[in-house]
C-alpha atoms as a PDB file:
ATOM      1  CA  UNK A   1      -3.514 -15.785  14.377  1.00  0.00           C
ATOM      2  CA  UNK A   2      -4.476 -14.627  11.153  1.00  0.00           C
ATOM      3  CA  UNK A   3      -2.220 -12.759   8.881  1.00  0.00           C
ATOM      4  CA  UNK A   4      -3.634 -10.478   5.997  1.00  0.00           C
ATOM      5  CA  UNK A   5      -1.906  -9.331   3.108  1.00  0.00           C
ATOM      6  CA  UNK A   6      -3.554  -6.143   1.501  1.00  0.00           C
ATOM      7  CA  UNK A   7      -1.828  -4.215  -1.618  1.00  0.00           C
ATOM      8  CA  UNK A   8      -3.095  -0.518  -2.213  1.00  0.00           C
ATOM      9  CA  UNK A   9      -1.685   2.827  -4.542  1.00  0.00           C
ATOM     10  CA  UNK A  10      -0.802   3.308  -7.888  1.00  0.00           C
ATOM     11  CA  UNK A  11       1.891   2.244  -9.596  1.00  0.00           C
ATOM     12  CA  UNK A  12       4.558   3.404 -12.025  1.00  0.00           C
ATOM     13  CA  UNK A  13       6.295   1.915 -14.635  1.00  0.00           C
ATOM     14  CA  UNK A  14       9.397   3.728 -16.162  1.00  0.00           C
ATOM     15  CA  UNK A  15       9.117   4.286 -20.227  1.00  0.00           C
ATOM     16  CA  UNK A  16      12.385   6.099 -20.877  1.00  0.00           C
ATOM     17  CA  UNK A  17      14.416   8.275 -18.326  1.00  0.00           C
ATOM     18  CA  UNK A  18      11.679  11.164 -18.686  1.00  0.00           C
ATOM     19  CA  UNK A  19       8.458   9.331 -19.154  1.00  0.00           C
ATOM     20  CA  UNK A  20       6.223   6.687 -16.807  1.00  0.00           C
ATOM     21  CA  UNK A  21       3.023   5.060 -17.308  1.00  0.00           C
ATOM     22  CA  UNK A  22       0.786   4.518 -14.184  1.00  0.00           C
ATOM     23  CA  UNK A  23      -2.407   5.342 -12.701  1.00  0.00           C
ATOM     24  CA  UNK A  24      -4.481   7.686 -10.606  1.00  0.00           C
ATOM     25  CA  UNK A  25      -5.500   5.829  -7.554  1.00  0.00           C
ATOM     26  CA  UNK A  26      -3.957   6.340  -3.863  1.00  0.00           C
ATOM     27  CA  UNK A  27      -4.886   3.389  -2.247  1.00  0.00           C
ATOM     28  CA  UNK A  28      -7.189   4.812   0.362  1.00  0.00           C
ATOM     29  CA  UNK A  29     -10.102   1.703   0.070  1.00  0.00           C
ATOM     30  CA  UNK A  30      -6.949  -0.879   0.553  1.00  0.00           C
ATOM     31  CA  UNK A  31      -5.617   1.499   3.822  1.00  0.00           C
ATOM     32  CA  UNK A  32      -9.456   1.048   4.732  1.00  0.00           C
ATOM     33  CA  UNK A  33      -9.824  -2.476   4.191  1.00  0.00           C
ATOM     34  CA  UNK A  34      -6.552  -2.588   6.485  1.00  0.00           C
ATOM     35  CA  UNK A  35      -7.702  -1.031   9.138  1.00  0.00           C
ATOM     36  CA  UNK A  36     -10.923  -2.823   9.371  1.00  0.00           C
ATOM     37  CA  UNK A  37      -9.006  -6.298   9.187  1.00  0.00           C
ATOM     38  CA  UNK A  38      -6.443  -5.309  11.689  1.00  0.00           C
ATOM     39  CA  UNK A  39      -8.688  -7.031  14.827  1.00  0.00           C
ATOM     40  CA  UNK A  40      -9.069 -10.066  12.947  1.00  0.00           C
ATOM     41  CA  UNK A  41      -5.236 -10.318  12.783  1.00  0.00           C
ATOM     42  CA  UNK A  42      -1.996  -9.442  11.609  1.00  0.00           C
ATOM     43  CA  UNK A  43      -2.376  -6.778   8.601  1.00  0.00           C
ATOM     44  CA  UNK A  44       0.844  -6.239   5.899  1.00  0.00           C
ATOM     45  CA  UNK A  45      -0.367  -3.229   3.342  1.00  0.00           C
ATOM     46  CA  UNK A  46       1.916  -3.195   0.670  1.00  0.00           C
ATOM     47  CA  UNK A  47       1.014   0.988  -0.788  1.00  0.00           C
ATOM     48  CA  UNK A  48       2.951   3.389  -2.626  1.00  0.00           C
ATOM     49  CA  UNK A  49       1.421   6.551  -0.875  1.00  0.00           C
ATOM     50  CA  UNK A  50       3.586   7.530   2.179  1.00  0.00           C
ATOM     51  CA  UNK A  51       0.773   9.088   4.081  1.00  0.00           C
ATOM     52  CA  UNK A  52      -1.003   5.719   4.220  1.00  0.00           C
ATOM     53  CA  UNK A  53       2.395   4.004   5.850  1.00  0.00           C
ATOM     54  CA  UNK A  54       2.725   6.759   8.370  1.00  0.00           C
ATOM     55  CA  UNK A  55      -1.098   5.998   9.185  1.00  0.00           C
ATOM     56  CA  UNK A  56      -0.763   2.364   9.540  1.00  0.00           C
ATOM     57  CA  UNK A  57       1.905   2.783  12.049  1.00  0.00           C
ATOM     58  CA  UNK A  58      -0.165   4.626  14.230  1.00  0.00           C
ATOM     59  CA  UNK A  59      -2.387   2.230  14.347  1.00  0.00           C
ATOM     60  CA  UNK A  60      -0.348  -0.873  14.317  1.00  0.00           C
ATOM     61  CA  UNK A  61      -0.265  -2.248  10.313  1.00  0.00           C
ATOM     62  CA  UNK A  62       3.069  -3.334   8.943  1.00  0.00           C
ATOM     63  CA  UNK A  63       3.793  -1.711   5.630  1.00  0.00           C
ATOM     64  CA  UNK A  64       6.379  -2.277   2.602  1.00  0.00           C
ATOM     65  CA  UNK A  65       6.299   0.418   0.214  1.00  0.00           C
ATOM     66  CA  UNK A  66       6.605  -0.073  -3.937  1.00  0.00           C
ATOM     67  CA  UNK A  67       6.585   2.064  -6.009  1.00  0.00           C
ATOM     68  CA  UNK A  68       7.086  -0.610  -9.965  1.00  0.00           C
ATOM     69  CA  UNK A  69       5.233  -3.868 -10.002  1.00  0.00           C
ATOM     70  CA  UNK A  70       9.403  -4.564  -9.868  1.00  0.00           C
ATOM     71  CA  UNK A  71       9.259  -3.898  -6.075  1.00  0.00           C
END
């Protein structure tokens, strides 16, 4: 069986204890890359948008969630 291993989401990377540095994106083309891999094999999506993980469990994708490049 073939196992994938896709990442998708922003990220955010603490400055000081009020400011972060990240970006915009939400992961949406990884969740769809995901999904369309999932009948090849076993799919892990690493995201940081908790929509996408309760999506992919619907559908049968395992999912870690980050948040830092630290996770």
């Amino acid at each position: 069986m073939r196992q994938f291993l896709i990442t998708a989401g922003n990220t955010r990377e603490r400055i000081d204890d009020v400011r972060d540095w990240g970006n915009i994106f939400t992961g949406t083309t990884g969740f769809n890359i995901a999904r369309a891999l999932l009948p090849l094999g076993h799919v892990t999506l690493l995201t940081s948008n908790a929509q996408h993980i309760e999506k992919a469990h619907t559908v049968g994708i395992t999912t870690t969630r980050f948040q830092s490049h630290a996770d």
